[in-house]
C-alpha atoms as a PDB file:
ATOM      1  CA  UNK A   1      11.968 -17.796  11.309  1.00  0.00           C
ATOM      2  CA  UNK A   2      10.383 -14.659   9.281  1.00  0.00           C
ATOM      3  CA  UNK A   3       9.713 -12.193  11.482  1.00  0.00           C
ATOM      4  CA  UNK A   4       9.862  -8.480  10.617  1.00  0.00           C
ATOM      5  CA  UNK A   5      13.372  -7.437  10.814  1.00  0.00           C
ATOM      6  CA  UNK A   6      12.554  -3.711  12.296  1.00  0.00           C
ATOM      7  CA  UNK A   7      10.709  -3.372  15.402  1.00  0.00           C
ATOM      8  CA  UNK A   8       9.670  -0.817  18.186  1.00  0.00           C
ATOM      9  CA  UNK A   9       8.510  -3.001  21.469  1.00  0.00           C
ATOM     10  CA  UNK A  10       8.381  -5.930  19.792  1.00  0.00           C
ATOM     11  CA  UNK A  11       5.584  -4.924  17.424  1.00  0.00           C
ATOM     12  CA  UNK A  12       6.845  -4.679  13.219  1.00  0.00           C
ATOM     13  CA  UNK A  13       7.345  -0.805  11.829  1.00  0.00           C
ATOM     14  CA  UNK A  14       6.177  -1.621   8.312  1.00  0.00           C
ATOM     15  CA  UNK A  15       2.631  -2.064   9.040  1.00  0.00           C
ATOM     16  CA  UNK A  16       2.542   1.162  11.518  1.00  0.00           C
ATOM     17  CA  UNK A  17       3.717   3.211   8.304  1.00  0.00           C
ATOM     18  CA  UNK A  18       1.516   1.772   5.311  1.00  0.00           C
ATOM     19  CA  UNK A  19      -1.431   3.276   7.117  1.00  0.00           C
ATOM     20  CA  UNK A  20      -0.305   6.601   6.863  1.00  0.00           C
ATOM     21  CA  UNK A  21       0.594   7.362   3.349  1.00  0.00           C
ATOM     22  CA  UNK A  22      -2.522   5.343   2.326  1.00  0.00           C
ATOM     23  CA  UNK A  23      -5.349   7.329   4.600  1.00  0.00           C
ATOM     24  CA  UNK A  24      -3.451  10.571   3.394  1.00  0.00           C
ATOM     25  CA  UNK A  25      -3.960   9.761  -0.071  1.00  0.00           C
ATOM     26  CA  UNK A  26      -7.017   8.135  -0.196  1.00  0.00           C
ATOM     27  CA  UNK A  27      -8.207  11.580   1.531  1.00  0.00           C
ATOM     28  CA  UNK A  28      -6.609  13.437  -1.161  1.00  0.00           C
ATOM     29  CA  UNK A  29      -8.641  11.692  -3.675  1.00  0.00           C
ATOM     30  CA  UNK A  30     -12.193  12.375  -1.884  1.00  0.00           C
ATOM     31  CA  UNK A  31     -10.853  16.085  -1.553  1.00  0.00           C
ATOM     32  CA  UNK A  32      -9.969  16.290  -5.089  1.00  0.00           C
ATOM     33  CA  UNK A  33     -13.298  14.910  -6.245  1.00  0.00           C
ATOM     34  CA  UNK A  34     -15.262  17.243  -4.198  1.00  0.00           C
ATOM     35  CA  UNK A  35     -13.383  20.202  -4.985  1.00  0.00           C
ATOM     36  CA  UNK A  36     -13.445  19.289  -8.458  1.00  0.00           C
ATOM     37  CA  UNK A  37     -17.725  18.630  -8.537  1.00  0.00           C
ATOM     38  CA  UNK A  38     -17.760  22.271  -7.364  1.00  0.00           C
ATOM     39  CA  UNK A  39     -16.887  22.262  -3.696  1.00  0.00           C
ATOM     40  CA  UNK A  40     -15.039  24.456  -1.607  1.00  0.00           C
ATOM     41  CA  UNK A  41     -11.266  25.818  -3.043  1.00  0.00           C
ATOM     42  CA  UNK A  42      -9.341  24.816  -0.081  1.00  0.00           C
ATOM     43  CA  UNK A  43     -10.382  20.997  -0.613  1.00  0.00           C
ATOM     44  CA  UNK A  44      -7.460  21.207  -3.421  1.00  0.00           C
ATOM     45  CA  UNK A  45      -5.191  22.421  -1.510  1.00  0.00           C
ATOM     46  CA  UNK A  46      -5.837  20.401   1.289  1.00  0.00           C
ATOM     47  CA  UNK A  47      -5.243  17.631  -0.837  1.00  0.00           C
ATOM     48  CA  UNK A  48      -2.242  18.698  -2.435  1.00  0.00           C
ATOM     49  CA  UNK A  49      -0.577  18.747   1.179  1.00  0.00           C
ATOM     50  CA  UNK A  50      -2.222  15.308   1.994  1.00  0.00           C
ATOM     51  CA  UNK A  51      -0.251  14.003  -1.016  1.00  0.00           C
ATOM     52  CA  UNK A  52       2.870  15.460   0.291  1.00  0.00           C
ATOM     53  CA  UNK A  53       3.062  13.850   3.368  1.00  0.00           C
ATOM     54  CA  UNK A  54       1.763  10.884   2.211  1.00  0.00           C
ATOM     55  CA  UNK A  55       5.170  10.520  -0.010  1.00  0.00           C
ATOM     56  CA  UNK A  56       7.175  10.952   2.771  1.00  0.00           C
ATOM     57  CA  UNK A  57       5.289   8.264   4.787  1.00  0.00           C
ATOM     58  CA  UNK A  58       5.128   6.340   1.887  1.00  0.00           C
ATOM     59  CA  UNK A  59       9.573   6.193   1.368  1.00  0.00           C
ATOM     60  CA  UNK A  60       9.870   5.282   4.904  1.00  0.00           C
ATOM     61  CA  UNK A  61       6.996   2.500   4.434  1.00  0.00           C
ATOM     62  CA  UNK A  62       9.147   1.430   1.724  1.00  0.00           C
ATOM     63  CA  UNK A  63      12.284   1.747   3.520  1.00  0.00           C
ATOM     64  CA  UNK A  64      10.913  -0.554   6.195  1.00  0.00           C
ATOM     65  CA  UNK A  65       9.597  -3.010   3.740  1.00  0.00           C
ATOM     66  CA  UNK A  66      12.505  -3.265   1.640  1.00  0.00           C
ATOM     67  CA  UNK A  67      14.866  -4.441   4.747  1.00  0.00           C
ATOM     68  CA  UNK A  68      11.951  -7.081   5.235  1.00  0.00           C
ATOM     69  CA  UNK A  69      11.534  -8.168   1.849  1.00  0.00           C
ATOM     70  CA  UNK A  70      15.592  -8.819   1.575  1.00  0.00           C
ATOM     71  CA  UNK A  71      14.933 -11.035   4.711  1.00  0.00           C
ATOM     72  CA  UNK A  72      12.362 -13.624   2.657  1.00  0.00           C
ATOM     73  CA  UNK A  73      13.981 -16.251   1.360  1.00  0.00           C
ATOM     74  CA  UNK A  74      14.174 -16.706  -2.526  1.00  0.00           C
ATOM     75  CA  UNK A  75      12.315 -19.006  -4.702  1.00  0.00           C
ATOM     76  CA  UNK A  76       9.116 -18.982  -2.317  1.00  0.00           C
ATOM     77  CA  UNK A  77       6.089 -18.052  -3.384  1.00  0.00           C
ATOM     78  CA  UNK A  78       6.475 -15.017  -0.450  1.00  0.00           C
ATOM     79  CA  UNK A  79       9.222 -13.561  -2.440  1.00  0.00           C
ATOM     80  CA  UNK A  80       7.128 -13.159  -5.580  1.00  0.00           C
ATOM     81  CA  UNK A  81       4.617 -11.794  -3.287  1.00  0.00           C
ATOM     82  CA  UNK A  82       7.055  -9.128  -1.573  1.00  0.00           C
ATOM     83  CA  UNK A  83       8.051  -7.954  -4.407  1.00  0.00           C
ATOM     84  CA  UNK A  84       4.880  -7.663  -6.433  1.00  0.00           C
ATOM     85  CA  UNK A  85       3.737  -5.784  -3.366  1.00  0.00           C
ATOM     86  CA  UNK A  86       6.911  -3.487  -3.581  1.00  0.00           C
ATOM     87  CA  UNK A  87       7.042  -3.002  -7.059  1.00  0.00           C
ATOM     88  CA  UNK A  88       3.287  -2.017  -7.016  1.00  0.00           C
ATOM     89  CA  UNK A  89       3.095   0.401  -3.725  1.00  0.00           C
ATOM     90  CA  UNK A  90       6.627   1.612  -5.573  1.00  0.00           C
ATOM     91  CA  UNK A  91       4.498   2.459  -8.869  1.00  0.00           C
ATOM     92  CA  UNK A  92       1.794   4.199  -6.621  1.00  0.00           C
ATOM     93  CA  UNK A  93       3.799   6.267  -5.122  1.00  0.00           C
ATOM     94  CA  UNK A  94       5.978   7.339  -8.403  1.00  0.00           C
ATOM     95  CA  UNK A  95       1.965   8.600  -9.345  1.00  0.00           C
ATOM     96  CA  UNK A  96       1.212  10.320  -6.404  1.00  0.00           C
ATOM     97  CA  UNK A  97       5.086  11.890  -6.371  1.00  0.00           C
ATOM     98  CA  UNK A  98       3.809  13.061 -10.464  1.00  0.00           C
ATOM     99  CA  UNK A  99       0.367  14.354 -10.078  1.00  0.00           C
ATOM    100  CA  UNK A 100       2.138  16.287  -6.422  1.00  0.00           C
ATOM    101  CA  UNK A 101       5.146  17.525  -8.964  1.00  0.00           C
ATOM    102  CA  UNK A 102       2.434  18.952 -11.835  1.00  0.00           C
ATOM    103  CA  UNK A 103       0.155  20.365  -8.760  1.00  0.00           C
ATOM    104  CA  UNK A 104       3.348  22.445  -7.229  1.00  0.00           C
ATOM    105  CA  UNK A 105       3.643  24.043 -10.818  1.00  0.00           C
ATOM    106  CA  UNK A 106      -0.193  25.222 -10.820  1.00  0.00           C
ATOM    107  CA  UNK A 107      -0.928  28.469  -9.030  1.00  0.00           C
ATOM    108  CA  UNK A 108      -4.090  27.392  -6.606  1.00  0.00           C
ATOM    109  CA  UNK A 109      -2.254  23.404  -6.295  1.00  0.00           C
ATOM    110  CA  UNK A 110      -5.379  22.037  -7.311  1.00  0.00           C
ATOM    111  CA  UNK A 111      -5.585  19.202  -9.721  1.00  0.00           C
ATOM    112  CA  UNK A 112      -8.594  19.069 -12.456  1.00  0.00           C
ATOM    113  CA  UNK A 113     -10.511  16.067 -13.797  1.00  0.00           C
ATOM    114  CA  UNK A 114      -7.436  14.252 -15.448  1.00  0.00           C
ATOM    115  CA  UNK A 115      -4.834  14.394 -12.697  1.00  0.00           C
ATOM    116  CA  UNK A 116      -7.953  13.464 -10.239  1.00  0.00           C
ATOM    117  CA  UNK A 117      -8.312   9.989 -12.933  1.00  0.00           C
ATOM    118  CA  UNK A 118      -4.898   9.284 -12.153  1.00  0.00           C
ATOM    119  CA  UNK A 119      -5.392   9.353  -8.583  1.00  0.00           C
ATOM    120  CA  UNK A 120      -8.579   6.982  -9.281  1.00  0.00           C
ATOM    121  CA  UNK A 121      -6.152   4.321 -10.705  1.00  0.00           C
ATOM    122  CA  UNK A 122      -3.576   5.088  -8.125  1.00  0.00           C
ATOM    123  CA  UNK A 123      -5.397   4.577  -5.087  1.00  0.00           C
ATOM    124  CA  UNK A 124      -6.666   1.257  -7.253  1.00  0.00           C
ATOM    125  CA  UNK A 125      -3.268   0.037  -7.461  1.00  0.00           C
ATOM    126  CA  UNK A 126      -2.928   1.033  -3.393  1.00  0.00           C
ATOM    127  CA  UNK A 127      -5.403  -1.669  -3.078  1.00  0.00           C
ATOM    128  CA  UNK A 128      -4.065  -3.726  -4.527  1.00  0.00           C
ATOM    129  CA  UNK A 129      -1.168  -3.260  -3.229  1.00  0.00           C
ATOM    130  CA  UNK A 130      -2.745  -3.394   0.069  1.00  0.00           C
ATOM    131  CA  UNK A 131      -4.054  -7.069  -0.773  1.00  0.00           C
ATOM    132  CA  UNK A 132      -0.695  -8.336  -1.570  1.00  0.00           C
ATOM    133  CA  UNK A 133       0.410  -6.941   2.040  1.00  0.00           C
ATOM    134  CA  UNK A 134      -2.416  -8.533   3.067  1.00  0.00           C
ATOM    135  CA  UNK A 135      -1.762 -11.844   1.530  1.00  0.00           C
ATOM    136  CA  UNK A 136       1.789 -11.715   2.465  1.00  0.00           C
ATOM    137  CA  UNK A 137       0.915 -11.432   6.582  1.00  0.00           C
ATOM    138  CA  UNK A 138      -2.391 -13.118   6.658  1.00  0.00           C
ATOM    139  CA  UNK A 139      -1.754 -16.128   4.250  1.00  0.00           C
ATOM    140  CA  UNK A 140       1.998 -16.795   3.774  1.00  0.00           C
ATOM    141  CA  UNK A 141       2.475 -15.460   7.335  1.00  0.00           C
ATOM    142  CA  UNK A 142       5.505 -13.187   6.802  1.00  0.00           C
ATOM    143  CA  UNK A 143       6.678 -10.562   9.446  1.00  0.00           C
ATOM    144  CA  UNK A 144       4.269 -11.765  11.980  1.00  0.00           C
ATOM    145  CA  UNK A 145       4.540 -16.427  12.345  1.00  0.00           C
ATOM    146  CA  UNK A 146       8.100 -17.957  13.207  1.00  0.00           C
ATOM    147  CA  UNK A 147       6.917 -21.194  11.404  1.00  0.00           C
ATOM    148  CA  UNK A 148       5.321 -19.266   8.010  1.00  0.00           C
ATOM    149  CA  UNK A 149       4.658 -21.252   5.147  1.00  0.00           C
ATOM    150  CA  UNK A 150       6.126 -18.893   2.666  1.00  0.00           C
ATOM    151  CA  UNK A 151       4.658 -21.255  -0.151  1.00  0.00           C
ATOM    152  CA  UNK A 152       1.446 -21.184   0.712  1.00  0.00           C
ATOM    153  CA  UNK A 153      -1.388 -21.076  -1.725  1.00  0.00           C
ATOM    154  CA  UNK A 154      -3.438 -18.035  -2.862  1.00  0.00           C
ATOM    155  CA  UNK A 155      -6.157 -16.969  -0.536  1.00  0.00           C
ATOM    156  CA  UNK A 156      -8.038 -16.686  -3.259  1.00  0.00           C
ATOM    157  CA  UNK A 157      -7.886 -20.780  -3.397  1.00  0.00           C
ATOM    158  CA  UNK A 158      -8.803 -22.295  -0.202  1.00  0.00           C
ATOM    159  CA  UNK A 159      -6.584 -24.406   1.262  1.00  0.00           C
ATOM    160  CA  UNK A 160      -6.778 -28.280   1.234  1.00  0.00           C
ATOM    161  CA  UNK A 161      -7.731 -28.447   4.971  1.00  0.00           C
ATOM    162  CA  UNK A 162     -10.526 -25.335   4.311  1.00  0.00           C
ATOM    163  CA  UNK A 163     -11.997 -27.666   1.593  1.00  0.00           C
ATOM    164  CA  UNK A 164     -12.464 -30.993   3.716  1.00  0.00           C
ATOM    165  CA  UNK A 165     -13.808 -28.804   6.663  1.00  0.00           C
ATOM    166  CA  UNK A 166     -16.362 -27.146   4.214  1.00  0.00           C
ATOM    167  CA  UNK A 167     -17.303 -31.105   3.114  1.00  0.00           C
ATOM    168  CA  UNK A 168     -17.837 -31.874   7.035  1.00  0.00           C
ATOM    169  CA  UNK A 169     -19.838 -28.422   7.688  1.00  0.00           C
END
């Protein structure tokens, strides 16, 4: 069976955190950008605050997802899944916990055009991150089926059953 191993009423806690950490930074970025193209001062500060709490949200994501990762069984294609996904969301985070670190330094917290390219290739790696969660619930069926085929092929290869029904449509 591989179902999430922490829940609150029956529902998984890993996905209710992800969300969190990701709006919050994704906002910081489009705060950053603006403030940086000439927009109001606070926007930098705003986001600066956005990437705090999205570090905290982001440890207990990975908190969460680390006692459901140890739960997948090795040698299945779901395990090198889980922990590209962890290793990746990890990597994100240790960027956003950086550029937050060099921001507390600066006097007005706000972050410039090369701190603001980092966060461009760290909310790129959330993505992808994001897909690999994606691909781990949707496709391999982790955390949410009792009978998951944790070997299952890529989404990004359909299936042999998708391929005959696309011959009969």
């Amino acid at each position: 069976m591989m179902e999430s191993r922490i829940k609150v009423l029956g529902h998984p806690v890993h996905p209710m955190l992800v969300m969190f950490p990701i709006a919050l930074f994704v906002a910081a970025v489009i705060f950053d950008v603006i403030d940086v193209a000439g927009g109001p001062g606070f926007l930098g500060e705003l986001a600066y605050w956005n990437i705090l709490v999205g570090l905290i949200g982001g440890v207990l994501a990975v908190v969460a997802g680390a006692v459901d990762l140890l739960a997948i069984p090795s040698g299945t294609r779901a395990k090198r899944v889980g922990v590209a996904h962890a290793a990746t969301n990890i990597a994100v985070l240790l960027l956003f916990a950086a550029i937050w670190a060099v921001r507390m330094a600066a006097d007005d917290r706000a972050a410039g055009g090369a701190l603001v390219a980092i966060e461009v290739v760290a909310i790129a790696g959330a993505a992808l991150g994001a897909w690999l969660g994606g691909e781990l619930v949707d496709r391999l069926g982790v955390g949410v089926d009792p009978d998951a085929d944790l070997n299952a092929s890529s989404s990004l290869r359909p299936r042999a059953a998708d391929r005959q029904l696309g011959d009969i449509r």
